[in-house]
N, C-alpha and C. Protein backbone atom coordinates (compact mmCIF):
# COMPACT_ATOMS: atom_id res chain seq x y z
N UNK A 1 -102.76 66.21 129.70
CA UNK A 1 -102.46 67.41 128.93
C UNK A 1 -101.00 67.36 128.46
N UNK A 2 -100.62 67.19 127.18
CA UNK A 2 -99.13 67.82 126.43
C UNK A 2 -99.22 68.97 126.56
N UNK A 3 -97.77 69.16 127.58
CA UNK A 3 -97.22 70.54 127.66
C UNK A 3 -96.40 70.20 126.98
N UNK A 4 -95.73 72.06 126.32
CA UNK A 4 -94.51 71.68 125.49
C UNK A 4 -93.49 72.21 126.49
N UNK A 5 -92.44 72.36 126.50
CA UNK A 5 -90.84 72.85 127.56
C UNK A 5 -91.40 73.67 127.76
N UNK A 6 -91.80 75.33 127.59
CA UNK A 6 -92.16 76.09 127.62
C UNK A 6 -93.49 76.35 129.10
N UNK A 7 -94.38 75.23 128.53
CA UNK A 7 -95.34 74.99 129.62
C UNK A 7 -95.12 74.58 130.78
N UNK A 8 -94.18 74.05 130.35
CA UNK A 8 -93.67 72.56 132.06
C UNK A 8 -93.42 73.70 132.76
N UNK A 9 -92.29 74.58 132.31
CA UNK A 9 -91.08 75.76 133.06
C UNK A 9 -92.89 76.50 133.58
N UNK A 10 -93.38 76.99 132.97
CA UNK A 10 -94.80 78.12 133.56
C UNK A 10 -95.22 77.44 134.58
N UNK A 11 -95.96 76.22 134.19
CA UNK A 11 -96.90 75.68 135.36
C UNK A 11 -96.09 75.12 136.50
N UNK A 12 -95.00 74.91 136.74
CA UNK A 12 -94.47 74.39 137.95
C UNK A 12 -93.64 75.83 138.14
N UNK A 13 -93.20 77.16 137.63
CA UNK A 13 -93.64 78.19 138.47
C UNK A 13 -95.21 78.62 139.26
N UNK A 14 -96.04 78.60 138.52
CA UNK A 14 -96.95 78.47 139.49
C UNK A 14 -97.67 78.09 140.54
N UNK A 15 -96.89 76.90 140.44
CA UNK A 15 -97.00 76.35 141.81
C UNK A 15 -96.47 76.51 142.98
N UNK A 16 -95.30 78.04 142.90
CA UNK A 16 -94.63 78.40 143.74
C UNK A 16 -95.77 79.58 144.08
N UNK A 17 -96.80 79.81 143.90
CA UNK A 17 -97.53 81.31 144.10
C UNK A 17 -98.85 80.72 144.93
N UNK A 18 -98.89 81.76 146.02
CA UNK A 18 -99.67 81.18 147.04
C UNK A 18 -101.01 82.16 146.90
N UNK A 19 -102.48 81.84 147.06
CA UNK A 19 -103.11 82.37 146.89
C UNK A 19 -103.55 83.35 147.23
N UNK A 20 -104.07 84.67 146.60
CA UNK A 20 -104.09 86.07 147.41
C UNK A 20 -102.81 86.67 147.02
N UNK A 21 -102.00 86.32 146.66
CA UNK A 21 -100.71 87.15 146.18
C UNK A 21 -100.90 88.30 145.13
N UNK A 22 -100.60 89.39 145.08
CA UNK A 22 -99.67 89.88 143.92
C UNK A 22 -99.01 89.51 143.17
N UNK A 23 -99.52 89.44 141.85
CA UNK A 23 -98.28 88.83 140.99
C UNK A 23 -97.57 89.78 139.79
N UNK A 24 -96.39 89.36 139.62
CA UNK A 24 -95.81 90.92 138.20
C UNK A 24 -95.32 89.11 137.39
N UNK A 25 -95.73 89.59 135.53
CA UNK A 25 -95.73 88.22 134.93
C UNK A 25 -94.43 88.90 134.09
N UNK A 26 -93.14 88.46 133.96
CA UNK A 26 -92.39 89.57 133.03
C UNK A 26 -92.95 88.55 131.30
N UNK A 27 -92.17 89.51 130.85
CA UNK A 27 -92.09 89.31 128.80
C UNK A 27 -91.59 87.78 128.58
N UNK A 28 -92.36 86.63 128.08
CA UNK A 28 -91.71 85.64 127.58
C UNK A 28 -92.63 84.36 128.09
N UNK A 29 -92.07 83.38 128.85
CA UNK A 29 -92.33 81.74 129.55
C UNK A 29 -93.15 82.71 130.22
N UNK A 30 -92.77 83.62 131.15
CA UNK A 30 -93.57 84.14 132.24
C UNK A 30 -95.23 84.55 132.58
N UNK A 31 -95.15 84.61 131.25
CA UNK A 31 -96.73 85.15 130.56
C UNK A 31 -97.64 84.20 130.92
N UNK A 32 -96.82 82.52 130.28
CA UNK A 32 -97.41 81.35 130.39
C UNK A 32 -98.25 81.22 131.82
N UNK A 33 -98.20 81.70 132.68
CA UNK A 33 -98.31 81.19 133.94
C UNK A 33 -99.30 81.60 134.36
N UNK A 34 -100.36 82.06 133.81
CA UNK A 34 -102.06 82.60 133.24
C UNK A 34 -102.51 81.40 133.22
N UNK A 35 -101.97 80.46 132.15
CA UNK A 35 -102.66 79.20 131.75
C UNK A 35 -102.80 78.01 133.01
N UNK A 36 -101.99 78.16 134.03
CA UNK A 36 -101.99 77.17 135.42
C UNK A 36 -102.71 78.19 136.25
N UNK A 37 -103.33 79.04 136.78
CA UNK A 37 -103.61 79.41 137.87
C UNK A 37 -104.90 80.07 137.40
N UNK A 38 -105.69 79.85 138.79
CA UNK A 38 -106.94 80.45 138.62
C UNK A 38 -107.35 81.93 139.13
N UNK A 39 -107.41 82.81 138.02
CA UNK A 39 -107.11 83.80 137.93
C UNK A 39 -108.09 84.87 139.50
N UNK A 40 -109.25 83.82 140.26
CA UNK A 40 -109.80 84.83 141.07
C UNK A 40 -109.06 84.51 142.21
N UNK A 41 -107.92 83.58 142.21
CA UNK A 41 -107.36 83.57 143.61
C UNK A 41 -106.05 84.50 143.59
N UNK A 42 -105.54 85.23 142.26
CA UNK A 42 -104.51 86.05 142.71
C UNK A 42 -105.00 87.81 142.07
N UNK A 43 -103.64 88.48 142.36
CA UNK A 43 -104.18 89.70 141.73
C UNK A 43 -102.81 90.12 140.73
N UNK A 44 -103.23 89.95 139.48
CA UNK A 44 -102.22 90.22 138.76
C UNK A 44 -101.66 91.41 138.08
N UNK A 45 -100.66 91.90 138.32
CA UNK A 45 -100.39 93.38 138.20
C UNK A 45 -99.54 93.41 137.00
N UNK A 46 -99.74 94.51 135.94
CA UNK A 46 -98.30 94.56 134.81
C UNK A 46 -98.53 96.27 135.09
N UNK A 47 -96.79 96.08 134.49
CA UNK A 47 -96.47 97.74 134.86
C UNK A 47 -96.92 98.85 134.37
N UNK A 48 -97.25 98.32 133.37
CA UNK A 48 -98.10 99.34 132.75
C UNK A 48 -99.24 100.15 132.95
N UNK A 49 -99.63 99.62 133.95
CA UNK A 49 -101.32 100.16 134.82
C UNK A 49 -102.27 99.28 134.78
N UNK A 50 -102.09 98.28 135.14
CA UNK A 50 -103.35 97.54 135.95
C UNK A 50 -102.98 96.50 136.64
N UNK A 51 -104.21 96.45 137.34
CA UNK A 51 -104.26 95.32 138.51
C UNK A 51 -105.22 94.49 138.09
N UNK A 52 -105.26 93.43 137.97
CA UNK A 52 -106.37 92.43 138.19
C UNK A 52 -107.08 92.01 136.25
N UNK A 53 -105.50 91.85 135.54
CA UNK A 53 -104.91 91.00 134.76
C UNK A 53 -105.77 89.95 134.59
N UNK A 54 -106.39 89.07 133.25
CA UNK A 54 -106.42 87.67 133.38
C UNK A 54 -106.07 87.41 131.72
N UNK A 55 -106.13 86.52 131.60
CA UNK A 55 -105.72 85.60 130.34
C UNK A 55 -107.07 85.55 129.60
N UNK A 56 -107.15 86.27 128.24
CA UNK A 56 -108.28 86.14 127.45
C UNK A 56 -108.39 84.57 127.43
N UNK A 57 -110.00 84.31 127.18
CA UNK A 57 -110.51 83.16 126.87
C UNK A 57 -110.50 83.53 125.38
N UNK A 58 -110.68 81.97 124.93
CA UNK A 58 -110.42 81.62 123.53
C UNK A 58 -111.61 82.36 122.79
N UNK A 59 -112.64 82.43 123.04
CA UNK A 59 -113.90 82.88 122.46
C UNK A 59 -113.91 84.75 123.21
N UNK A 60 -113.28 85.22 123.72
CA UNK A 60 -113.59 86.63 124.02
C UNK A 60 -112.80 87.28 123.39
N UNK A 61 -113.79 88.51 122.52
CA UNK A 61 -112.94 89.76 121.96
C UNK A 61 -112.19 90.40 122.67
N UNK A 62 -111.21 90.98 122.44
CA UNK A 62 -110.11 91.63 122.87
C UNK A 62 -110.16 92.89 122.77
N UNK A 63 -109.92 93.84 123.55
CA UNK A 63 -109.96 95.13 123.52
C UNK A 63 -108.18 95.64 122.93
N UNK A 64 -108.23 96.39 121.90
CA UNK A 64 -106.86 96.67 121.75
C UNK A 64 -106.47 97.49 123.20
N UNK A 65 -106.88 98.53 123.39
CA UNK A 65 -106.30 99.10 124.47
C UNK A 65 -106.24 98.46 125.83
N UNK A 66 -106.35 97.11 125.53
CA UNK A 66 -105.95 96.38 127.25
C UNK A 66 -104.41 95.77 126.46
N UNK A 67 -103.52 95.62 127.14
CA UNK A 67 -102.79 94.76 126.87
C UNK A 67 -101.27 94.55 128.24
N UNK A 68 -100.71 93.78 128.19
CA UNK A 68 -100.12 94.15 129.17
C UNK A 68 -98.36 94.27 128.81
N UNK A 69 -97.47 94.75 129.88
CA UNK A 69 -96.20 94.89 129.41
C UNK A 69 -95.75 94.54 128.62
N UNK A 70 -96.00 93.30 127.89
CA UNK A 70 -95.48 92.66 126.58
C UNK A 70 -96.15 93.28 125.17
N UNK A 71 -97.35 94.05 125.23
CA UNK A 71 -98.05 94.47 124.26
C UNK A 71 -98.89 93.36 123.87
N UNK A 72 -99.17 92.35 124.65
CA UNK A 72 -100.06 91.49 124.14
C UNK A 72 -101.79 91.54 124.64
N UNK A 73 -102.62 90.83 123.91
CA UNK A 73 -103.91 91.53 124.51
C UNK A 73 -104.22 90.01 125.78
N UNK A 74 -104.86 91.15 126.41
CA UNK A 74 -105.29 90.60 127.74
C UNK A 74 -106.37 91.02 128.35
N UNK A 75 -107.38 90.53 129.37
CA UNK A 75 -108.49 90.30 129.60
C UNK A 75 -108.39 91.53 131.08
N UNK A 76 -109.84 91.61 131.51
CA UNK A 76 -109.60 92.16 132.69
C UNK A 76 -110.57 91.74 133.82
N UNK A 77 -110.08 91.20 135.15
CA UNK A 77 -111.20 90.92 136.17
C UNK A 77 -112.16 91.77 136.11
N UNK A 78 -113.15 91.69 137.03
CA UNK A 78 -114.35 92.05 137.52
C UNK A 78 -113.48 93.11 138.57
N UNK A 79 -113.58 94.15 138.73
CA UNK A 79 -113.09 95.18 140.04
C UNK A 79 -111.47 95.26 139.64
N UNK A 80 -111.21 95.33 138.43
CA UNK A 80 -109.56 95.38 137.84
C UNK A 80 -109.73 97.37 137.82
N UNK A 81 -108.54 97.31 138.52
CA UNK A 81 -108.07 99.06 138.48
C UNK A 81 -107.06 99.46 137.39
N UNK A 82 -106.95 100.78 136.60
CA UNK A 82 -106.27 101.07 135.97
C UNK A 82 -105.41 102.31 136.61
N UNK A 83 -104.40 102.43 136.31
CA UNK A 83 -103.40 103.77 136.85
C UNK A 83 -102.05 103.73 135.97
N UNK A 84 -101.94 105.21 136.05
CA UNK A 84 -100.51 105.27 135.69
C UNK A 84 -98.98 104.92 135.66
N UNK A 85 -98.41 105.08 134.92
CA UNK A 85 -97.14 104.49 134.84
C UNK A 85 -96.41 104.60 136.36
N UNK A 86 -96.67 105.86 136.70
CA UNK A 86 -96.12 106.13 138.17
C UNK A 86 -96.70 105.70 139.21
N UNK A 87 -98.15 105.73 139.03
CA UNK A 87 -98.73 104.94 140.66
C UNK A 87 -98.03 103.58 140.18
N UNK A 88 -98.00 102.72 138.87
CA UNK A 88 -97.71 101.30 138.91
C UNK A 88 -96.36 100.63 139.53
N UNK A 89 -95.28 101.85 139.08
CA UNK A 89 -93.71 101.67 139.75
C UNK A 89 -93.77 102.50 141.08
N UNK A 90 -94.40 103.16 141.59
CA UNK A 90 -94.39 103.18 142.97
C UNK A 90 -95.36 101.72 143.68
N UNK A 91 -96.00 101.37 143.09
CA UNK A 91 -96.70 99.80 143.62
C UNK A 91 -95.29 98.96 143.89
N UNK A 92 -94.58 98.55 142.85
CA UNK A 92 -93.76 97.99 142.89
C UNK A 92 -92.32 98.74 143.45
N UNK A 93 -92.03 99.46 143.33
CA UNK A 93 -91.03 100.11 144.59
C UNK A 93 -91.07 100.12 145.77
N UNK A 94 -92.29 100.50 146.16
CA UNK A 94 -92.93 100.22 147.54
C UNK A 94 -93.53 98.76 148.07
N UNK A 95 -92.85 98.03 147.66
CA UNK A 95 -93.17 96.64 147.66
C UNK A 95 -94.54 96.01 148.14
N UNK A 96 -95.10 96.32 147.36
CA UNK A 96 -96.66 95.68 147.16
C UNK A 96 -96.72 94.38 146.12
N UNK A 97 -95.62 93.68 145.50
CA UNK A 97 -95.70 93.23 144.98
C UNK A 97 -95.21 91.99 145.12
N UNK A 98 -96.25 90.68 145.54
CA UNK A 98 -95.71 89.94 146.58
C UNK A 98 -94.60 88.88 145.39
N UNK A 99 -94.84 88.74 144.42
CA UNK A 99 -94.22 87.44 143.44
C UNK A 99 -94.13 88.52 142.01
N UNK A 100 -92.59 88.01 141.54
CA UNK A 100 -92.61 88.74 140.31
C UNK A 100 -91.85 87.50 139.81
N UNK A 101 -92.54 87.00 138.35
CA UNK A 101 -91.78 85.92 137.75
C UNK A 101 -91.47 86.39 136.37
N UNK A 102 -90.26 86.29 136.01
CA UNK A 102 -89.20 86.76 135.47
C UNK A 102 -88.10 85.67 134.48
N UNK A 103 -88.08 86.24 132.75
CA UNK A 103 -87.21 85.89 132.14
C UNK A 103 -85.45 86.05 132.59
N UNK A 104 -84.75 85.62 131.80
CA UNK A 104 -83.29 86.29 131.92
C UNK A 104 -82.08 85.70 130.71
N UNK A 105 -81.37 86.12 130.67
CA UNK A 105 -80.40 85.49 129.44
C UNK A 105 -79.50 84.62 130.28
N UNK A 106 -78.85 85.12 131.91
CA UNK A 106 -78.58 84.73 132.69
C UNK A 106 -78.66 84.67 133.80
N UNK A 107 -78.34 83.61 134.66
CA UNK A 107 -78.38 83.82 135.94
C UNK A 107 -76.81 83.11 136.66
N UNK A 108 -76.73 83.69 137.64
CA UNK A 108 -75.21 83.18 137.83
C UNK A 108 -74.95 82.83 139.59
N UNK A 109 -73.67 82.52 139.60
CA UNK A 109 -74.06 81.79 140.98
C UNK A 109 -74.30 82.57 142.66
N UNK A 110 -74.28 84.40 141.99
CA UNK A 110 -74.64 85.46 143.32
C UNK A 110 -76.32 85.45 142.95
N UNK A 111 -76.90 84.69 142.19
CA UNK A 111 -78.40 85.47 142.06
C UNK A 111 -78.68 85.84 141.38
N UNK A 112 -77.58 86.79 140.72
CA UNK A 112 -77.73 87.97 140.22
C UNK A 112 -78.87 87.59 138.72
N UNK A 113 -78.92 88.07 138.43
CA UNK A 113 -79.34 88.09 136.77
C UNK A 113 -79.15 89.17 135.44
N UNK A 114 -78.94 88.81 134.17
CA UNK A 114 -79.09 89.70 133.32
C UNK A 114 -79.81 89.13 132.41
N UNK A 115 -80.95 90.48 132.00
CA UNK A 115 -81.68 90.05 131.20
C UNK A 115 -82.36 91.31 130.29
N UNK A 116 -81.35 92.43 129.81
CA UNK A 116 -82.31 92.83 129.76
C UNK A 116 -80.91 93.69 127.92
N UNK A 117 -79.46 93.16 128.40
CA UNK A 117 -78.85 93.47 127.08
C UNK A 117 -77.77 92.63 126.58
N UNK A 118 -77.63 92.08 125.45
CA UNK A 118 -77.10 91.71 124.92
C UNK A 118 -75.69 92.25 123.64
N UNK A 119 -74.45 92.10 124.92
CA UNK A 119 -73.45 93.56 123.91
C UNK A 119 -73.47 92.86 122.24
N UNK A 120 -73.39 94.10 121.81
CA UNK A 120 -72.92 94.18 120.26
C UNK A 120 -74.35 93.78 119.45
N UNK A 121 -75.79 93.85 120.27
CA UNK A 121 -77.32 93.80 119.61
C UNK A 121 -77.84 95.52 120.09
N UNK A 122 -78.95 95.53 119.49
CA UNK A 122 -79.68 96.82 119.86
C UNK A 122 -80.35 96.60 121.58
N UNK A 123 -79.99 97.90 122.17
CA UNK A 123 -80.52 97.55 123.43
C UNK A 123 -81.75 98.52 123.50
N UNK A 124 -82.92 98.17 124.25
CA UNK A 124 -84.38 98.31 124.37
C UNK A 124 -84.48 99.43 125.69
N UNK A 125 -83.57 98.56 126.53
CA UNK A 125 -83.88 99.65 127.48
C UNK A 125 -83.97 98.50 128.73
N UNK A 126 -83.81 98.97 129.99
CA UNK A 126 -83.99 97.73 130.93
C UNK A 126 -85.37 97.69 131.36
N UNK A 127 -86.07 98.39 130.90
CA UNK A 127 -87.95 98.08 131.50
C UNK A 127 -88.07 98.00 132.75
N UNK A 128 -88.98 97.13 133.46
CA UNK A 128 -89.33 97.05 134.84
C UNK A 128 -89.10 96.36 135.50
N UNK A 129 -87.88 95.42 134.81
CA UNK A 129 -87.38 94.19 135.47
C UNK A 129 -86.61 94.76 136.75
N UNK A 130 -85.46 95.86 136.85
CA UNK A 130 -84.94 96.25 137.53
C UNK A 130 -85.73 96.68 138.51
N UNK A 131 -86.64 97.35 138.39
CA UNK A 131 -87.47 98.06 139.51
C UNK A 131 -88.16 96.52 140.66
N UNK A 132 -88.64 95.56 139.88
CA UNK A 132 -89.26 94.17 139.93
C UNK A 132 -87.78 93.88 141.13
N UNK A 133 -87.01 93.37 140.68
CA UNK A 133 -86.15 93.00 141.43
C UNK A 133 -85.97 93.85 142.77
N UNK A 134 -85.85 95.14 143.10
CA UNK A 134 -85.53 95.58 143.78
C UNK A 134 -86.76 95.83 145.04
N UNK A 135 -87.86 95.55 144.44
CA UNK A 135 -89.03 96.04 145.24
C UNK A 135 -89.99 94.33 145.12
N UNK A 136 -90.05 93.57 144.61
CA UNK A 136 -91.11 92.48 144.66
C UNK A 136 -90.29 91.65 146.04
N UNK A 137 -90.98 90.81 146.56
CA UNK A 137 -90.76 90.21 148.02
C UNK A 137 -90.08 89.13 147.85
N UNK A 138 -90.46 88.55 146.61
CA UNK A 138 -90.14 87.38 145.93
C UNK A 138 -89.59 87.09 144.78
N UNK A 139 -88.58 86.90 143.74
CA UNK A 139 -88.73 86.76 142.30
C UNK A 139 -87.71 85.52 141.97
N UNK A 140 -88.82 84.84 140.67
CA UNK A 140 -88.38 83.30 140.23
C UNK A 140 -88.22 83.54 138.85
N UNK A 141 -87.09 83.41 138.70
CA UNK A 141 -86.60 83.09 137.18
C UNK A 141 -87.22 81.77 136.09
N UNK A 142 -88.05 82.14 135.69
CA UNK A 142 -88.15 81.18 134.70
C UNK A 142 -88.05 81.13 132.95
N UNK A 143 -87.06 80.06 132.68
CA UNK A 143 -86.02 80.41 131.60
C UNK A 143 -85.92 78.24 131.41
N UNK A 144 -85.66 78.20 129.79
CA UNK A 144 -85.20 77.53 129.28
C UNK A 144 -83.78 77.13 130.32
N UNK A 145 -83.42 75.88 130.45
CA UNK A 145 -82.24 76.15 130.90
C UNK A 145 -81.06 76.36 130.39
N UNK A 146 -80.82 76.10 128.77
CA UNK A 146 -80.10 76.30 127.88
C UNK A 146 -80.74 77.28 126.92
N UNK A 147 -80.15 77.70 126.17
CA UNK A 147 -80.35 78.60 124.61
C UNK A 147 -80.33 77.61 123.81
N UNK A 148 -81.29 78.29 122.70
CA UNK A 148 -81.00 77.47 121.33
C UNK A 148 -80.26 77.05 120.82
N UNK A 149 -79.09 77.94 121.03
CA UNK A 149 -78.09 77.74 120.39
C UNK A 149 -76.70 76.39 121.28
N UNK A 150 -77.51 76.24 122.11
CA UNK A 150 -76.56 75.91 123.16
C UNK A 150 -76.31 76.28 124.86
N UNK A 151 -76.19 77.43 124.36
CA UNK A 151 -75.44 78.81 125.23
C UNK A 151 -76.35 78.28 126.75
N UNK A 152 -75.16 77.81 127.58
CA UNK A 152 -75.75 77.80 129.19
C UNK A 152 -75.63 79.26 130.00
N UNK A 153 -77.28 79.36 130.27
CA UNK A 153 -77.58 80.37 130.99
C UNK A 153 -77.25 80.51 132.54
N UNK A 154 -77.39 78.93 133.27
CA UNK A 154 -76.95 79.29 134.84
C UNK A 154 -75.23 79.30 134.69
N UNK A 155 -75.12 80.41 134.95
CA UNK A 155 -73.39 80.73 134.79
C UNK A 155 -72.31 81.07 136.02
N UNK A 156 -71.48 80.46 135.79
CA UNK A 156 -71.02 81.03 137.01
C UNK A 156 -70.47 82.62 137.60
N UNK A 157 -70.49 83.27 136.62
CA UNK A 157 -70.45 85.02 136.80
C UNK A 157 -71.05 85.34 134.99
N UNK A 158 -72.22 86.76 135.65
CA UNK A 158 -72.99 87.15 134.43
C UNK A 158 -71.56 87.85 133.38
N UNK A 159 -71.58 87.42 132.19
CA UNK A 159 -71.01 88.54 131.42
C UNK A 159 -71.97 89.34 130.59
N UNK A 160 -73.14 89.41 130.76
CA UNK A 160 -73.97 90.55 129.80
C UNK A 160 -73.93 91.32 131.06
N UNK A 161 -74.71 92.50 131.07
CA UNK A 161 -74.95 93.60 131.80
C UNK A 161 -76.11 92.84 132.99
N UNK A 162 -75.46 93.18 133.96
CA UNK A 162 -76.64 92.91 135.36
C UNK A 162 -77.85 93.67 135.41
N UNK A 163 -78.74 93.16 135.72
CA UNK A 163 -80.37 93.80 136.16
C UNK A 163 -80.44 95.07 137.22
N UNK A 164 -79.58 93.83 138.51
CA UNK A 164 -80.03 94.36 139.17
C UNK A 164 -78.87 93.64 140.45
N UNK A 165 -78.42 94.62 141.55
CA UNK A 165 -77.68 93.49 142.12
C UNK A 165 -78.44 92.81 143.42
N UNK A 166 -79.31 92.68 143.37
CA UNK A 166 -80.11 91.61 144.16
C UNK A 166 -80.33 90.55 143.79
N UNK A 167 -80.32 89.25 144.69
CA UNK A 167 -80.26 88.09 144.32
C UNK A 167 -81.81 87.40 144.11
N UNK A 168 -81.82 86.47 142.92
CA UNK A 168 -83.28 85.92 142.93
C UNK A 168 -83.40 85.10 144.15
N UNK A 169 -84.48 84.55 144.27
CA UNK A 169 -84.73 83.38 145.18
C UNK A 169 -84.86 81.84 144.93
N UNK A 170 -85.40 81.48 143.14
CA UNK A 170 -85.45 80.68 142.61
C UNK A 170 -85.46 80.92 141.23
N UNK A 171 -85.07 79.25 140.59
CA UNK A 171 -85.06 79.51 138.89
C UNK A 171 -85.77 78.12 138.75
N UNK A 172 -86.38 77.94 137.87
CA UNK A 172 -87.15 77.04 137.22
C UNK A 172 -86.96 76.95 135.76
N UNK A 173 -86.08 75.75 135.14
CA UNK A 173 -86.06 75.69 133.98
C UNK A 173 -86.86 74.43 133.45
N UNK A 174 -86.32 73.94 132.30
CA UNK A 174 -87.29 72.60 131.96
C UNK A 174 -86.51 71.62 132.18
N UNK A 175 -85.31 71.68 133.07
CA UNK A 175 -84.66 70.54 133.51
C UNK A 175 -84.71 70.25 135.35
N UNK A 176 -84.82 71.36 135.93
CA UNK A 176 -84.54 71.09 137.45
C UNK A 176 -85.41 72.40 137.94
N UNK A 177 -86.06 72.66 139.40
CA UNK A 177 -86.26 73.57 140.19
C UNK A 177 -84.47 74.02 141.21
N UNK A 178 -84.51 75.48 141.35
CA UNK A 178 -83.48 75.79 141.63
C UNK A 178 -84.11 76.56 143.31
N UNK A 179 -83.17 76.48 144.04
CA UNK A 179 -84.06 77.59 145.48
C UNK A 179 -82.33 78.28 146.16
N UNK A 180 -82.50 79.36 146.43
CA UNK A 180 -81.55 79.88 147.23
C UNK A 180 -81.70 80.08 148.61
N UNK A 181 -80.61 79.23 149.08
CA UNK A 181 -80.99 79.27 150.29
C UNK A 181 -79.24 78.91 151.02
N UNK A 182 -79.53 80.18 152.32
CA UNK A 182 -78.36 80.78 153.11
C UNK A 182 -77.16 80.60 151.67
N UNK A 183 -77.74 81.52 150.44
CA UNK A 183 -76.67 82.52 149.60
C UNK A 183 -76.03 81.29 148.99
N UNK A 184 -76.60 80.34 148.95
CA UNK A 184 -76.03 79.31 147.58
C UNK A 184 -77.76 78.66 146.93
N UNK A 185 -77.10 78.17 146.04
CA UNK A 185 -78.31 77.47 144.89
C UNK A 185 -78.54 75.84 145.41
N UNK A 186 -79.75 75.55 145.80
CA UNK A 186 -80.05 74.14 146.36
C UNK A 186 -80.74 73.26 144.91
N UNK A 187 -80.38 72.36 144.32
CA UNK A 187 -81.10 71.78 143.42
C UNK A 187 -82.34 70.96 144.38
N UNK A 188 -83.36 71.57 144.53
CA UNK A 188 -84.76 70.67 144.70
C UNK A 188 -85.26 69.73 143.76
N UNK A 189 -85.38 70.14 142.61
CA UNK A 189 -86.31 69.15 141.67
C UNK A 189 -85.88 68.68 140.84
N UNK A 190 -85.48 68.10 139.93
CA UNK A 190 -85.39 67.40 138.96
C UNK A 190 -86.96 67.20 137.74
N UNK A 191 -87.07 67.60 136.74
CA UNK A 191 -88.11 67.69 136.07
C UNK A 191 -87.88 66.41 135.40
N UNK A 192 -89.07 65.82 135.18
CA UNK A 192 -89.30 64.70 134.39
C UNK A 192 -88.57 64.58 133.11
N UNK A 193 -88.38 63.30 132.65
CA UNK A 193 -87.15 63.26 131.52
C UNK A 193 -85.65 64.18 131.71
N UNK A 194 -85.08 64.56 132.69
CA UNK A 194 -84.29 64.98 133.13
C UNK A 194 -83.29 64.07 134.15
N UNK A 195 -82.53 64.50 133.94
CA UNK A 195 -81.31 64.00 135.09
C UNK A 195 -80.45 64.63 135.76
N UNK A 196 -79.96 64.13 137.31
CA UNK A 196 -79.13 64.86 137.75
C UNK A 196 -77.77 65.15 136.76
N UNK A 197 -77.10 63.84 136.27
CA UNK A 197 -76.38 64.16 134.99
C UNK A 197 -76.32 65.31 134.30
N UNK A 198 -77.92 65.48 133.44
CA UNK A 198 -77.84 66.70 132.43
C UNK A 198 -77.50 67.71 132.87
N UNK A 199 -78.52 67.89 134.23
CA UNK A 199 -78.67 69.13 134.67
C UNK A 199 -77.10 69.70 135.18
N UNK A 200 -76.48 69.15 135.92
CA UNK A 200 -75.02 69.13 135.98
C UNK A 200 -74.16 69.47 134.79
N UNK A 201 -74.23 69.06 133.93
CA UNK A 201 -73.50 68.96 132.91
C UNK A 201 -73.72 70.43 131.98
N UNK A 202 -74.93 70.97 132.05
CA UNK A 202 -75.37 72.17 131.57
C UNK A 202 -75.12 73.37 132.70
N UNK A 203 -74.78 73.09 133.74
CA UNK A 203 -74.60 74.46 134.97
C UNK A 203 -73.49 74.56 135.19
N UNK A 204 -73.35 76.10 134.95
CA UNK A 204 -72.07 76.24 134.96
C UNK A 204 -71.54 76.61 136.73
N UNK A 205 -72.59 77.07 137.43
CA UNK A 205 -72.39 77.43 138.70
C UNK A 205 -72.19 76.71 139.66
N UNK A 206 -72.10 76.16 140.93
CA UNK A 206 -72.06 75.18 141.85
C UNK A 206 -73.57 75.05 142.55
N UNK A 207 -73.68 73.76 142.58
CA UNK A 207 -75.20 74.16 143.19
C UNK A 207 -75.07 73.06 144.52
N UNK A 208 -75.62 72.63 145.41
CA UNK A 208 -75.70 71.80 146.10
C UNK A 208 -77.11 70.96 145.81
N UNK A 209 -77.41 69.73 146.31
CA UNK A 209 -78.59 68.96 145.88
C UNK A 209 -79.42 68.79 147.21
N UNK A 210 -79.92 68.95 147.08
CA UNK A 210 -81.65 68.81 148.52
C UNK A 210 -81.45 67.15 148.60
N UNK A 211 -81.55 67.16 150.08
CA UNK A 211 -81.72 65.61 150.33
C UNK A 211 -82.55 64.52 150.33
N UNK A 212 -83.77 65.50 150.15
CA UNK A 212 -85.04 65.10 149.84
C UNK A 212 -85.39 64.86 148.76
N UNK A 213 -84.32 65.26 147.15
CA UNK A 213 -85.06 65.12 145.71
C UNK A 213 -85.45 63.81 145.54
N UNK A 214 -86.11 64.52 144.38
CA UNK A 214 -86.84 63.29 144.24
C UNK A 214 -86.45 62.87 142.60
């Protein structure tokens, strides 16, 4: 199968999600991560009110009124619940929400992340990323590791506006797997066609390297 960057970053987040989990998919790469996993072994939640999420098949009509946080249309399990905006952020406040995988503009070397404004553009609003952070058990950044334009996202202090001040646990870009562990960034992986080189050369933060990479 040709994946494009986009895909690589989804499906090797998913391979961080253990079966039976809760999952929150945020706006973007994150979405992708429908296409690697088989949708009756998890339960997928968007904030908007429902549980039990799947990824339309190519041949099934779409209901406009399903769609999920992104406004895109989406499918629904067999025994999928619907609820309100408030039972959905008390789900996730009350931490029922075992994995939340998550865009960002940055991430920097406390964890932290921002992702939700960009000064001197129109701002949207911070959505449910903040709530996500503060209440999911788990959350993995997955993000390009650079911008289009260039612009390196692992930074060593955020200058857009912070999320949230809790630290992620991992980032997954299309160059390396990232893991935090005892409050610094461990480089685990190295992604194919990648190098310790690049990946170095694009981070702006300090990371240490796993002894085990491969």
């Amino acid at each position: 199968m040709n994946l494009d960057k986009r895909e690589i970053i989804a499906k090797r987040a998913a391979e961080e999600l253990k079966p039976g989990s809760i999952i929150n998919l945020g706006i973007g790469i994150p979405t992708l991560v429908t296409k690697f996993i088989n949708p009756d072994d998890f339960f997928i939640h968007t904030e908007n009110g429902l549980l039990g999420m799947k990824e339309l098949e190519s041949d099934e009509e779409f209901d406009p009124l399903i769609v999920n946080a992104g406004k895109m249309a989406v499918g629904e399990e067999i025994g999928a619940s619907y609820f309100d905006s408030a039972t959905s952020f008390s789900m996730i406040r009350g931490g029922h929400v075992d994995v939340a995988i998550l865009g960002a503009l940055q991430v920097d070397e406390n964890g932290q992340i921002a992702n939700w404004a960009i000064p001197g553009k129109n701002i949207l609003g911070v959505g449910g990323a903040m709530d996500l952070l503060s209440g999911a058990k788990k959350v993995i950044v997955s993000i390009t590791h650079t911008a289009k334009d260039g612009r390196i996202k692992l930074v060593k202090e955020c200058d857009y506006p912070i999320t949230s001040l809790r630290a992620v646990d991992a980032i997954v870009t299309d160059l390396g797997f990232f893991e935090r562990v005892d409050h610094e960034w461990v480089l685990k992986e190295i992604m194919p066609n990648s190098s310790l080189e690049e990946i170095t050369k694009n981070t702006e933060f300090h990371f240490k390297v796993d002894q085990d990479i491969n």
